[in-house]
C-alpha atoms as a PDB file:
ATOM      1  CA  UNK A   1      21.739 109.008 112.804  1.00  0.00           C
ATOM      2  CA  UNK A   2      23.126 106.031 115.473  1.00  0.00           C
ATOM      3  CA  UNK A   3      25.855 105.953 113.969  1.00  0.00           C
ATOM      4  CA  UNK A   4      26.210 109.432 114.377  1.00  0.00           C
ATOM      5  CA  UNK A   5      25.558 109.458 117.479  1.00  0.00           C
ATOM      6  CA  UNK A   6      27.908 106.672 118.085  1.00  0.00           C
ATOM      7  CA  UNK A   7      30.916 108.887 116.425  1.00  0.00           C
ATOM      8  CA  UNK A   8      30.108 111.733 118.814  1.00  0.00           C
ATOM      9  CA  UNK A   9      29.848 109.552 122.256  1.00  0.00           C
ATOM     10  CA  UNK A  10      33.432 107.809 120.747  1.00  0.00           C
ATOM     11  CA  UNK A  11      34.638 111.350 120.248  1.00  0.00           C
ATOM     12  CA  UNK A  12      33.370 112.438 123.791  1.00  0.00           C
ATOM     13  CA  UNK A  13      34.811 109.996 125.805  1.00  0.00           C
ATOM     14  CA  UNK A  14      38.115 110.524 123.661  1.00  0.00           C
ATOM     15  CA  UNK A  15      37.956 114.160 124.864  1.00  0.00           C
ATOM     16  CA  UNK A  16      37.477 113.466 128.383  1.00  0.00           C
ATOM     17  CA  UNK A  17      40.535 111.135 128.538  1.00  0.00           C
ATOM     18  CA  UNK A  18      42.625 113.366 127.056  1.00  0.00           C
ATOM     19  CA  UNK A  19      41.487 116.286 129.249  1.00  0.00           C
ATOM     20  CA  UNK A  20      41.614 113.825 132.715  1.00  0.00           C
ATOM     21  CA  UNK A  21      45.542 113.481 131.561  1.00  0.00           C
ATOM     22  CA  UNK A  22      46.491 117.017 131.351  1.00  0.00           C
ATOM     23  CA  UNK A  23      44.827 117.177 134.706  1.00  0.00           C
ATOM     24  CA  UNK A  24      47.006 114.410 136.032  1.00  0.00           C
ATOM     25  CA  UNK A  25      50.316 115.305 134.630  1.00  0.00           C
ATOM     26  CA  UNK A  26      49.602 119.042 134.255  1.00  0.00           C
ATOM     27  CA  UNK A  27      48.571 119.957 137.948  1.00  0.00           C
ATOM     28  CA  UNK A  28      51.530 117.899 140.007  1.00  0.00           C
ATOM     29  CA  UNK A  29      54.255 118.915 137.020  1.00  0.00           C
ATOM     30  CA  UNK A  30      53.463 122.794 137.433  1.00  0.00           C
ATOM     31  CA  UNK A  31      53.313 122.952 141.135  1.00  0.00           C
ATOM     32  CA  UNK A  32      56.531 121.137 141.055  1.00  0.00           C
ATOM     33  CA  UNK A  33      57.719 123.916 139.190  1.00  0.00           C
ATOM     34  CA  UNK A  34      56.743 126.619 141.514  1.00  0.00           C
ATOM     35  CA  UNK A  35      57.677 124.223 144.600  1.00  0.00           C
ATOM     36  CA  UNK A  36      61.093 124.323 143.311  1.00  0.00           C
ATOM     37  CA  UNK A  37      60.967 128.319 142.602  1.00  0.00           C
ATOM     38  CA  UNK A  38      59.998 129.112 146.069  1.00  0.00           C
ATOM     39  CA  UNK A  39      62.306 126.719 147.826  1.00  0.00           C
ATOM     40  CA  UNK A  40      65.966 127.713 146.215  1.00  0.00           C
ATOM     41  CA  UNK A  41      66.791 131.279 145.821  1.00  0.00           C
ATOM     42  CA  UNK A  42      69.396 130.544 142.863  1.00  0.00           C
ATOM     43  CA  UNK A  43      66.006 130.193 140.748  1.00  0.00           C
ATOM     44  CA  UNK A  44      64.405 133.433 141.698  1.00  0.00           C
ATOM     45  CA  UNK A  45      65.967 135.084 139.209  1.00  0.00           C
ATOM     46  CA  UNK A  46      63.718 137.583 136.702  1.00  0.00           C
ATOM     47  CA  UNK A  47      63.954 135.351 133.887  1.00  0.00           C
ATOM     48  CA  UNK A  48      62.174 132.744 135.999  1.00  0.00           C
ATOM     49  CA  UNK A  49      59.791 134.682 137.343  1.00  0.00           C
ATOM     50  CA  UNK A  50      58.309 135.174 133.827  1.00  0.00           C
ATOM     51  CA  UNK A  51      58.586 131.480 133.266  1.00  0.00           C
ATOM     52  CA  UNK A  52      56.778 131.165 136.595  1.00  0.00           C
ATOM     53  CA  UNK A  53      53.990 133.576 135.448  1.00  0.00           C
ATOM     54  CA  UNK A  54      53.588 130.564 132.295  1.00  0.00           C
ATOM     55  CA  UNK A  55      53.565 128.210 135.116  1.00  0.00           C
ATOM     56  CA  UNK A  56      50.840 129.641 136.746  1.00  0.00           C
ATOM     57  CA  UNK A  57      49.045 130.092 133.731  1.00  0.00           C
ATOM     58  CA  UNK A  58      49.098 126.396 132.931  1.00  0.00           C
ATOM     59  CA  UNK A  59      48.259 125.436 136.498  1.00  0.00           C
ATOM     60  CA  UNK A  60      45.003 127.186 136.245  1.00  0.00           C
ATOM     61  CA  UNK A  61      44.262 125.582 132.891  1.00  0.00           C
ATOM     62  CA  UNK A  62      44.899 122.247 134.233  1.00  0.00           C
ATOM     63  CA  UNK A  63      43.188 123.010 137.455  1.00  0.00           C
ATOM     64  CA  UNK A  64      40.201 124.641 136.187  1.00  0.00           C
ATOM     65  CA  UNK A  65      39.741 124.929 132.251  1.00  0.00           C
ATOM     66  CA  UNK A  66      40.254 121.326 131.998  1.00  0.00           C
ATOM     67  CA  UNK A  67      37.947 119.896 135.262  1.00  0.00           C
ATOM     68  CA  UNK A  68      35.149 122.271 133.907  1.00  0.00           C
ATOM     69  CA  UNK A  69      35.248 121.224 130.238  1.00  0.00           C
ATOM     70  CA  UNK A  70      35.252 117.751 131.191  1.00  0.00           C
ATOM     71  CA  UNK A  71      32.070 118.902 133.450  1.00  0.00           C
ATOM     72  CA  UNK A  72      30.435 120.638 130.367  1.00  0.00           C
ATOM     73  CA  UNK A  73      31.360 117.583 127.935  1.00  0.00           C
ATOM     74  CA  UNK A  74      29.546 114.633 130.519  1.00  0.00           C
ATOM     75  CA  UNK A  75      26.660 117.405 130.191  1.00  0.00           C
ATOM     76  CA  UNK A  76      26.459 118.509 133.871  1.00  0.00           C
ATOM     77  CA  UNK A  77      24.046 121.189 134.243  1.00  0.00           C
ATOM     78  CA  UNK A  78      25.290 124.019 136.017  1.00  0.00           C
ATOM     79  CA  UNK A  79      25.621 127.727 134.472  1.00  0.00           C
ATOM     80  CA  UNK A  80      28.795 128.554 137.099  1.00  0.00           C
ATOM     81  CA  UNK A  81      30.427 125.334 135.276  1.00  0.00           C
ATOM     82  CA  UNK A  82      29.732 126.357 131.890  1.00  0.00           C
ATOM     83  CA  UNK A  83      30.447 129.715 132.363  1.00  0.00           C
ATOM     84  CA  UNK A  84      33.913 129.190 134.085  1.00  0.00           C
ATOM     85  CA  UNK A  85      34.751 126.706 131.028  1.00  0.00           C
ATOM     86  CA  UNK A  86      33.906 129.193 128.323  1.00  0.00           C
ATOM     87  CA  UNK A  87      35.533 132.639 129.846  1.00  0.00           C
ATOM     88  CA  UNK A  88      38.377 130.942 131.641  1.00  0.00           C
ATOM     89  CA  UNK A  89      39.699 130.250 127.807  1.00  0.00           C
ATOM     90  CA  UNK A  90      40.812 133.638 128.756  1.00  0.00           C
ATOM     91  CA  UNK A  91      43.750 131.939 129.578  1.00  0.00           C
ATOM     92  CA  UNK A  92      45.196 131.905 126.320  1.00  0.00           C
ATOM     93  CA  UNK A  93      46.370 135.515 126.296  1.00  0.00           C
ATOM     94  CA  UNK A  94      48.538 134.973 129.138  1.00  0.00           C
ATOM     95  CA  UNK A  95      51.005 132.479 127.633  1.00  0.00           C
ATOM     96  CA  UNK A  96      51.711 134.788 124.427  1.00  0.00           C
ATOM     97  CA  UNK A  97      52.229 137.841 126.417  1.00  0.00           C
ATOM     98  CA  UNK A  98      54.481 136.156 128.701  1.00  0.00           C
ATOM     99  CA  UNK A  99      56.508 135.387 126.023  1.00  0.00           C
ATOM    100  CA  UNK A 100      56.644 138.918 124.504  1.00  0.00           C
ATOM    101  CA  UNK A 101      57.813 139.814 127.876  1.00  0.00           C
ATOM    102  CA  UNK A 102      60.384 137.040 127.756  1.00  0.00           C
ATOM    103  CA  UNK A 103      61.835 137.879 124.290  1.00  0.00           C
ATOM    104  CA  UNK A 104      61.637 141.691 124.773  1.00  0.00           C
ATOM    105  CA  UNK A 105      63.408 141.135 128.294  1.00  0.00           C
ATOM    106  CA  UNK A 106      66.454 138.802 126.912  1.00  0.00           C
ATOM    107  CA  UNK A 107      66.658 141.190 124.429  1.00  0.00           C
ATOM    108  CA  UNK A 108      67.374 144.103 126.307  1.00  0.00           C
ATOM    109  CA  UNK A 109      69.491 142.250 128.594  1.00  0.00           C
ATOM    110  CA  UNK A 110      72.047 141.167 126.050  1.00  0.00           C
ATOM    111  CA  UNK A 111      72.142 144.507 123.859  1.00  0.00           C
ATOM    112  CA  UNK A 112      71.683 147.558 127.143  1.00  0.00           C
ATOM    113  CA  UNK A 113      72.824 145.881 130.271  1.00  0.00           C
ATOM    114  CA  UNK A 114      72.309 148.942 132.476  1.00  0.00           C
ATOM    115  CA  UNK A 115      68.925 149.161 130.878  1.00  0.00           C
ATOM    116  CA  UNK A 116      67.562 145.841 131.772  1.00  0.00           C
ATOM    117  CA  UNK A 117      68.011 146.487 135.670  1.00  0.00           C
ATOM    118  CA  UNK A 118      65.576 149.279 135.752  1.00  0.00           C
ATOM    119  CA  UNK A 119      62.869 148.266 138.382  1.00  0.00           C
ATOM    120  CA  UNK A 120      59.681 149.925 136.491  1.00  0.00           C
ATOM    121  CA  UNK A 121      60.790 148.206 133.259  1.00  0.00           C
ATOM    122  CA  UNK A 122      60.767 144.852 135.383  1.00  0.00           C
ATOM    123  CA  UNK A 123      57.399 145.565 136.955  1.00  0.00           C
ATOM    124  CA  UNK A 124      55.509 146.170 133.573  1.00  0.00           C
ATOM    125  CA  UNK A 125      57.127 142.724 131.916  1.00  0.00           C
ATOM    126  CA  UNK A 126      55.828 140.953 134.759  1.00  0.00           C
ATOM    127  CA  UNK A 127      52.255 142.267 135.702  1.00  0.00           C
ATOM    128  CA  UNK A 128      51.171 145.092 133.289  1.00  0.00           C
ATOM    129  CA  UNK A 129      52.265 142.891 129.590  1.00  0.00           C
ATOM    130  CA  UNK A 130      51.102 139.085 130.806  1.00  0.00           C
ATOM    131  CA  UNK A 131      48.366 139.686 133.264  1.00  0.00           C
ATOM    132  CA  UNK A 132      46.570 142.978 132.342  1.00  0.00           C
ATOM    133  CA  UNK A 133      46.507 142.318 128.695  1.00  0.00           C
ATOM    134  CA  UNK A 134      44.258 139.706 128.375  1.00  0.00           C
ATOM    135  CA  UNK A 135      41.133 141.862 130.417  1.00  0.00           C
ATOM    136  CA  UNK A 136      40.880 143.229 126.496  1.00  0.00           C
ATOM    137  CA  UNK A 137      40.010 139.659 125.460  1.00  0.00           C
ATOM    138  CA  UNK A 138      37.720 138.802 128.520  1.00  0.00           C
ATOM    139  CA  UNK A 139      35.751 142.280 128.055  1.00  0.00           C
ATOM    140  CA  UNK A 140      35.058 141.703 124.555  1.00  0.00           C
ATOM    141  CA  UNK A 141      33.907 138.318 125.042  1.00  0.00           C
ATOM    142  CA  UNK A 142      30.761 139.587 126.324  1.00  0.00           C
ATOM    143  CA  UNK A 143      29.908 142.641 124.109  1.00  0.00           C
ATOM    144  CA  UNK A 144      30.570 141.623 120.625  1.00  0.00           C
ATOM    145  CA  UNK A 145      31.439 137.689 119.451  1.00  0.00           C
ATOM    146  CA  UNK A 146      32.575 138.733 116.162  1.00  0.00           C
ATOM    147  CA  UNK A 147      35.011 141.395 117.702  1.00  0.00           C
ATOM    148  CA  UNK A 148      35.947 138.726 120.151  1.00  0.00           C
ATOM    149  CA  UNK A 149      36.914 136.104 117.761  1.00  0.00           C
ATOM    150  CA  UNK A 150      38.550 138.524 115.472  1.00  0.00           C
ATOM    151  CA  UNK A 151      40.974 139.585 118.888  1.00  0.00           C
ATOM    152  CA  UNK A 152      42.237 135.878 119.179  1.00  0.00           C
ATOM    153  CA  UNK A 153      43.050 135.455 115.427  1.00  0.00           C
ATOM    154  CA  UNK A 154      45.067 138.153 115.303  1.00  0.00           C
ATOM    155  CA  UNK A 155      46.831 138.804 118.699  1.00  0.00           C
ATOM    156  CA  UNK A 156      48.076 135.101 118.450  1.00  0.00           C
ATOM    157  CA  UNK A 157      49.966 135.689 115.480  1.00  0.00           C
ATOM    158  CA  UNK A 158      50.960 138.930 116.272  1.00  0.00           C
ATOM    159  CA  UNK A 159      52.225 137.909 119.661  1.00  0.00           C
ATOM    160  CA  UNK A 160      54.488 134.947 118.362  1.00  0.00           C
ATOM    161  CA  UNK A 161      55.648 137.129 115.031  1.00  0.00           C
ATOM    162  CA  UNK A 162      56.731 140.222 118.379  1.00  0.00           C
ATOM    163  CA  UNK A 163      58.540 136.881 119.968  1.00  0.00           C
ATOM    164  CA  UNK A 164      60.410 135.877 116.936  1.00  0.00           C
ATOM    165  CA  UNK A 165      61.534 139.275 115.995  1.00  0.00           C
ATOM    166  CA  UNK A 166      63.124 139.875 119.284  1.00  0.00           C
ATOM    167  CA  UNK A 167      64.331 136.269 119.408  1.00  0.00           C
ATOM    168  CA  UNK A 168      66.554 136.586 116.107  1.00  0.00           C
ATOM    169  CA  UNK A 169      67.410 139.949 117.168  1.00  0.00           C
ATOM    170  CA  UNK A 170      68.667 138.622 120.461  1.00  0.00           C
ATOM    171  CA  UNK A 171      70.829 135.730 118.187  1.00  0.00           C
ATOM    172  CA  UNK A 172      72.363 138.283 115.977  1.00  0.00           C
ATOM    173  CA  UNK A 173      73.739 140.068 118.871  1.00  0.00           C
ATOM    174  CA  UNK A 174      74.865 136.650 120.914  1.00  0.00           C
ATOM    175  CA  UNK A 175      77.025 136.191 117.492  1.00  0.00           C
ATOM    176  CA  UNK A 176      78.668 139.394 117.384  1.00  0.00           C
ATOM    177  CA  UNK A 177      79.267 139.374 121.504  1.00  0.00           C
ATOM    178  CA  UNK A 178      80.941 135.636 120.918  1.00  0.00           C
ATOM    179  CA  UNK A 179      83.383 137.040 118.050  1.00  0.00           C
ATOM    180  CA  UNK A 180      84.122 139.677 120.697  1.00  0.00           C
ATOM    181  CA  UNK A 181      84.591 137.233 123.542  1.00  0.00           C
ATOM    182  CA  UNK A 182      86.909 134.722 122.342  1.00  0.00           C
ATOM    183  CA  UNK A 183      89.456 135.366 124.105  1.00  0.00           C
ATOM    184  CA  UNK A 184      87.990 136.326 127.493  1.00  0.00           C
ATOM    185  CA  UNK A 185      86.089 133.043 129.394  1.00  0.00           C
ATOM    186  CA  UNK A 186      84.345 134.483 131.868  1.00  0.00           C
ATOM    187  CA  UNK A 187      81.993 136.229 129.184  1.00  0.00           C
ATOM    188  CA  UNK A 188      81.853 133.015 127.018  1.00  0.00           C
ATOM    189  CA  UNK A 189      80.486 131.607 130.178  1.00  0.00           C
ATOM    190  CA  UNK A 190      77.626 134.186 130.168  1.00  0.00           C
ATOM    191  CA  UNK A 191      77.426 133.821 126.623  1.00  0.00           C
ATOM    192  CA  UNK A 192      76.286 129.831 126.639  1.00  0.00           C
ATOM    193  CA  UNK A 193      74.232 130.532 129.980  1.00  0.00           C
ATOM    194  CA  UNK A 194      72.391 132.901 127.744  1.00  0.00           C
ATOM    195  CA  UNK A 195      72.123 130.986 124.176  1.00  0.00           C
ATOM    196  CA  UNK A 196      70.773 128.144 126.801  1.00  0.00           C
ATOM    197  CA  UNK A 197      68.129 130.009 127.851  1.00  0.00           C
ATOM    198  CA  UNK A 198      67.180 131.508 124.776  1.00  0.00           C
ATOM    199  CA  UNK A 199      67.611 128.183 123.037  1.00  0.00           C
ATOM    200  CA  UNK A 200      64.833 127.154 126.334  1.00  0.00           C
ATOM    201  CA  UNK A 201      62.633 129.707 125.250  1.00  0.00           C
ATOM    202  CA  UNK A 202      62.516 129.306 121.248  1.00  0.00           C
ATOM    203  CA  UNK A 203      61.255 125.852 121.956  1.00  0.00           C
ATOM    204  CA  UNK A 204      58.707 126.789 124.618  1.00  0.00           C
ATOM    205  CA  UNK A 205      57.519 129.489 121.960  1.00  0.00           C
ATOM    206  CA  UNK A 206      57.154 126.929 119.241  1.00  0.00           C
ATOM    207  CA  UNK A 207      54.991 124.535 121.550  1.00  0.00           C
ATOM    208  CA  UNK A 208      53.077 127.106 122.469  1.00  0.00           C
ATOM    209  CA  UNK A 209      52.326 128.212 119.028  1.00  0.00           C
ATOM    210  CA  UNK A 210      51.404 124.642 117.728  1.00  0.00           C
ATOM    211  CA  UNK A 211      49.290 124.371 120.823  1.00  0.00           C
ATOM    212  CA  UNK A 212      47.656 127.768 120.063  1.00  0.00           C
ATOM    213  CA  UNK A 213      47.449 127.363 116.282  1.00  0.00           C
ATOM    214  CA  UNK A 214      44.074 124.398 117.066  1.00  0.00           C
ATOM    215  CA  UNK A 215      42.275 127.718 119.098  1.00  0.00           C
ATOM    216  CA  UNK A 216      42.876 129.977 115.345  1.00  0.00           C
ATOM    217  CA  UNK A 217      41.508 127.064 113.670  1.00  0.00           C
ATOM    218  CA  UNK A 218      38.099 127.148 115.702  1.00  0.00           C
ATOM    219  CA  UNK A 219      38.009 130.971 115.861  1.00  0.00           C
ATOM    220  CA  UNK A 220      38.156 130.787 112.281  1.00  0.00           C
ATOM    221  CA  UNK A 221      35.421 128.439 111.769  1.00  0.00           C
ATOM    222  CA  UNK A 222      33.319 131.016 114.357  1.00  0.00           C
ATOM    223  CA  UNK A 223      34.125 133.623 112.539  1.00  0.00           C
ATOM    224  CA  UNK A 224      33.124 132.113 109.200  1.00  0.00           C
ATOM    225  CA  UNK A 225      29.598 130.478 109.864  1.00  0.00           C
ATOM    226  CA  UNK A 226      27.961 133.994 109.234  1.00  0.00           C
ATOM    227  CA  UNK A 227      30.040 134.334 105.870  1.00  0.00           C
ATOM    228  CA  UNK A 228      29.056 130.683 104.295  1.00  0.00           C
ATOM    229  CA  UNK A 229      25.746 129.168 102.840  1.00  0.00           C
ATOM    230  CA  UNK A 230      23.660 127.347 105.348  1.00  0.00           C
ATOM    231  CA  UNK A 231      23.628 124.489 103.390  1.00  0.00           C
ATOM    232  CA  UNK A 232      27.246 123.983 103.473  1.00  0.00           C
ATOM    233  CA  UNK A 233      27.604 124.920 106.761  1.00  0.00           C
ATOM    234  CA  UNK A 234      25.014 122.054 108.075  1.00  0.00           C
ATOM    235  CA  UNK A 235      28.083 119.098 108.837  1.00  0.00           C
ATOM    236  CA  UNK A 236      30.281 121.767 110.694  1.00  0.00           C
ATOM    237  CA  UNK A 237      27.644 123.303 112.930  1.00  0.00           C
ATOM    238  CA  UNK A 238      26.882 119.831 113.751  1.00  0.00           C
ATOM    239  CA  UNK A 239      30.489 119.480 114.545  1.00  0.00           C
ATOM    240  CA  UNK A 240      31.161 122.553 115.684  1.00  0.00           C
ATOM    241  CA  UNK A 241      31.440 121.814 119.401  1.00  0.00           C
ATOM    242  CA  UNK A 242      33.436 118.884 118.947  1.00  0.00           C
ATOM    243  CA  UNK A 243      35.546 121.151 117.258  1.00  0.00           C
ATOM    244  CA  UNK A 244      35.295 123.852 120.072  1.00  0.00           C
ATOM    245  CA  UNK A 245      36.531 121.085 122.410  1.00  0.00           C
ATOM    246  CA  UNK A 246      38.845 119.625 120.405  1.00  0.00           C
ATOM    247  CA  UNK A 247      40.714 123.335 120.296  1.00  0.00           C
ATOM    248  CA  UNK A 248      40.732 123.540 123.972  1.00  0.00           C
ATOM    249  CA  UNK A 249      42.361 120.472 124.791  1.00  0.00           C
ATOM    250  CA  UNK A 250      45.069 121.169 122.181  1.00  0.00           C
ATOM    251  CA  UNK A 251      46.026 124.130 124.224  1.00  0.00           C
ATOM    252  CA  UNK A 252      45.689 122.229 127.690  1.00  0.00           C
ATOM    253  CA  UNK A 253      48.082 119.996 126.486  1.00  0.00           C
ATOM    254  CA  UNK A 254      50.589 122.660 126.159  1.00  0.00           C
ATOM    255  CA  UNK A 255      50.587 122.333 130.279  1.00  0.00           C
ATOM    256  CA  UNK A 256      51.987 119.789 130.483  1.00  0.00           C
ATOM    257  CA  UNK A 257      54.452 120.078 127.548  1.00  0.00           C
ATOM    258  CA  UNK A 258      55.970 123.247 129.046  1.00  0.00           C
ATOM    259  CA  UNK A 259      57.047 121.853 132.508  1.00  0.00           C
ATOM    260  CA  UNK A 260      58.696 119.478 130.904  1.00  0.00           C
ATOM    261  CA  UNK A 261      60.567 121.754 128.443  1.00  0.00           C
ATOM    262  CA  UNK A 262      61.982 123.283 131.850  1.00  0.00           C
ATOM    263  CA  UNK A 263      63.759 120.138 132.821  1.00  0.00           C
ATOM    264  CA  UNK A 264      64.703 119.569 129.580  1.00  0.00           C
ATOM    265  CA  UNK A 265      65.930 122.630 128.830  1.00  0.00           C
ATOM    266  CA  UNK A 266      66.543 124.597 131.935  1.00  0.00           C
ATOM    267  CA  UNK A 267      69.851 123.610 133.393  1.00  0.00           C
ATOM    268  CA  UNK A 268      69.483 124.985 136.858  1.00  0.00           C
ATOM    269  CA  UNK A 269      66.044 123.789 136.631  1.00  0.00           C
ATOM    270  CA  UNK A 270      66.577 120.237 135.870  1.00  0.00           C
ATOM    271  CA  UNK A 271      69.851 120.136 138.605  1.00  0.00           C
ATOM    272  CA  UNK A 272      67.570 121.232 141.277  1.00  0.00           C
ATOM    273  CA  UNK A 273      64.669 118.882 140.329  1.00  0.00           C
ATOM    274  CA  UNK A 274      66.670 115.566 140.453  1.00  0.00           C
ATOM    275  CA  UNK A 275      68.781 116.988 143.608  1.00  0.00           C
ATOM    276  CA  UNK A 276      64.836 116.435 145.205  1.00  0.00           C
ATOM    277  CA  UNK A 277      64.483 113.293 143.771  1.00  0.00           C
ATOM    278  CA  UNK A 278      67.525 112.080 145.041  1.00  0.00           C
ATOM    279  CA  UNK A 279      66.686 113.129 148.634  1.00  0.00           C
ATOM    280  CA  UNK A 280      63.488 111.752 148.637  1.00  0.00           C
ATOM    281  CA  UNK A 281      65.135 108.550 146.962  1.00  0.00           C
ATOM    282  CA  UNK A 282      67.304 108.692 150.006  1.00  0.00           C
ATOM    283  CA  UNK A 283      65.258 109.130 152.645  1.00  0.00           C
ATOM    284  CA  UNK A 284      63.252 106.411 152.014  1.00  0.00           C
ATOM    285  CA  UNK A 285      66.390 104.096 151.687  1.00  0.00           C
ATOM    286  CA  UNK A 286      67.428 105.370 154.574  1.00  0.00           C
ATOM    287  CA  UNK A 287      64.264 105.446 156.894  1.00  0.00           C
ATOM    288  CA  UNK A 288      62.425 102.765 155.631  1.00  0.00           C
ATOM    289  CA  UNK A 289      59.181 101.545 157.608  1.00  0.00           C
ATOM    290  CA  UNK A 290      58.645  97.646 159.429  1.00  0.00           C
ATOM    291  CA  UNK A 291      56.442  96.658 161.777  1.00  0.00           C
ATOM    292  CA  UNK A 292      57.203  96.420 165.248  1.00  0.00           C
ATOM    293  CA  UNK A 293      55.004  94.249 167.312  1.00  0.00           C
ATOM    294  CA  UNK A 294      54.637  94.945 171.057  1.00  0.00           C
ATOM    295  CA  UNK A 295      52.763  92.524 173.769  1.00  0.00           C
ATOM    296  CA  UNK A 296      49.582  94.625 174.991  1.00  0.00           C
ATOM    297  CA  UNK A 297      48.374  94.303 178.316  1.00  0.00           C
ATOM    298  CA  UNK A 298      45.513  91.951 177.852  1.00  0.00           C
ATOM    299  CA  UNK A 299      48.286  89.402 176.170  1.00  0.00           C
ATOM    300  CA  UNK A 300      47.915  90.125 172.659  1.00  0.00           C
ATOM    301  CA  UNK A 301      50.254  92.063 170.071  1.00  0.00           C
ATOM    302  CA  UNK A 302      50.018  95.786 169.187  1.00  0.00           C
ATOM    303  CA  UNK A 303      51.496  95.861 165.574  1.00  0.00           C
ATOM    304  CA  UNK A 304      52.956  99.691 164.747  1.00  0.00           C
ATOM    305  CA  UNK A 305      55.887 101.371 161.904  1.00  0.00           C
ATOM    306  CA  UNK A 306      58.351 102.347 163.177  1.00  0.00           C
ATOM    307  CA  UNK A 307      61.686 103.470 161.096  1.00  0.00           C
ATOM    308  CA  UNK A 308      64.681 101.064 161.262  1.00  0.00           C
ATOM    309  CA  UNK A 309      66.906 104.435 161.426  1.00  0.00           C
ATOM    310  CA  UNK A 310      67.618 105.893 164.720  1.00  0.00           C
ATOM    311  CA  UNK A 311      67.954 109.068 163.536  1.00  0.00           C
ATOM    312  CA  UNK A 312      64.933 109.387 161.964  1.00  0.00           C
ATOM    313  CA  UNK A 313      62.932 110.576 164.620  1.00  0.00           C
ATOM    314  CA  UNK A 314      64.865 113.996 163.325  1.00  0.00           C
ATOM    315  CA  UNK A 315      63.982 113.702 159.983  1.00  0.00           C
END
């Protein structure tokens, strides 16, 4: 039984240090993201709007899934804490409804162009598919368990089987419009800008789906403990919220995998992210800070910074 107990506490304190790092990188990585949304108007395009909704999405989990669990795992007692870790897993929706919006979207971009710029077709992809969607998971949580698990098992795969439909449909035709193009650039141009972003958006989906696949796993294991004899079932109720834990984390990491993806992947993205860096780089070349040290009425020294630049006071 100590060394049981030994296992668990080593398992614990794994789980907390891999939920305190997808608080660290997750949090500043996503609100980099939506820094760099807000601030240049060449990103606030649709597309990336419905990136930004999976930005958001993984800015919550890493700002409160994760802090919570890590709460409920160091056993702090406190039903709000508990509560918010166990419903907020509500989360999980969002991400695979995003993406059916972002395959269905690139889809109808590339095959009915006229189609695509319909406001009211824009308005349910964005709020109606990613954000109202996943109240069906949240209400069942509390009136049936069974139901609830059932919901997750099958909407994941569902969600990423819609996703890769759309995405080979959306291939097929970017073949048939680059036979048609070869001649003409300017439409070879579009053509790469948009096998970049759906080559940005195949990987994001396949993240999110390994990411997703540990939450199945658990649901599963839910599902089954009514199904299997007790006496087999002994070792995995003991694990079973080790298990639980294990799942969520799986899927936190995905927060910080996805910003990442973006710079990686994103082209306009990644150019607008290192033109930052480079200022900030810059600025601090330029304007860096020594002490000054001043005589003081009563004879001593007054040390303060002051920048060696003397234009920086307009900085």
């Amino acid at each position: 039984k100590s060394e049981m107990e030994f296992t668990r506490s080593t398992v614990h304190s794994l789980l907390i240090t891999g939920y305190s790092l997808t608080i660290a990188g997750g949090v500043p990585a996503n609100i980099f993201i939506l820094y760099l949304f807000i601030r240049y108007k060449e990103i606030q395009t649709f597309s990336n709007s419905l990136l930004i909704s999976l930005s958001i999405g993984d800015l919550l989990t890493s700002v409160i899934l994760s802090p919570f669990t890590v709460a409920e795992i160091q056993k702090v007692q406190s039903n709000l804490i508990q509560n918010l870790a166990r419903y907020l897993t509500g989360l999980i929706a969002i991400s695979g409804y995003t993406l059916i919006s972002i395959s269905f979207y690139r889809f109808i971009k590339i095959s009915q162009t006229e189609f695509h710029q319909r406001i009211k077709l824009k308005k349910v992809l964005l709020f109606v598919v990613p954000w109202c969607a996943p109240a069906l998971y949240i209400a069942t949580k509390r009136l049936n368990r069974v139901l609830n698990n059932f919901i997750v098992i099958l909407s994941i795969p569902a969600c990423f089987l819609i996703v890769y439909v759309y995405s080979r449909k959306t291939q097929n035709i970017l073949k048939r419009n680059w036979v048609d193009a070869q001649n003409d650039v300017i439409k070879q141009k579009a053509l790469k800008r948009n096998q970049k972003a759906l080559t940005l958006i195949n990987w994001v989906v396949a993240m999110t789906f390994l990411s997703s696949s540990g939450m199945v796993v658990m649901r599963s294991i839910l599902i089954t403990e009514d199904f299997i004899d007790p006496e087999k079932w002994t070792l995995i109720e003991a694990w079973e919220y080790e298990i639980t834990q294990t799942g969520r984390l799986v899927w936190c990491i995905n927060a910080i995998v996805n910003p990442l993806l973006y710079f990686w992947k994103h082209p306009m993205f990644r150019k607008k992210a290192s033109l930052v860096l480079k200022r900030k780089r810059l600025r601090l070349v330029m304007h860096p800070k020594i002490a000054v040290v001043e005589p003081t009425d009563h004879g001593g020294e007054c040390k303060h910074e002051s920048a060696t630049d003397e234009y920086s006071r307009f900085s």
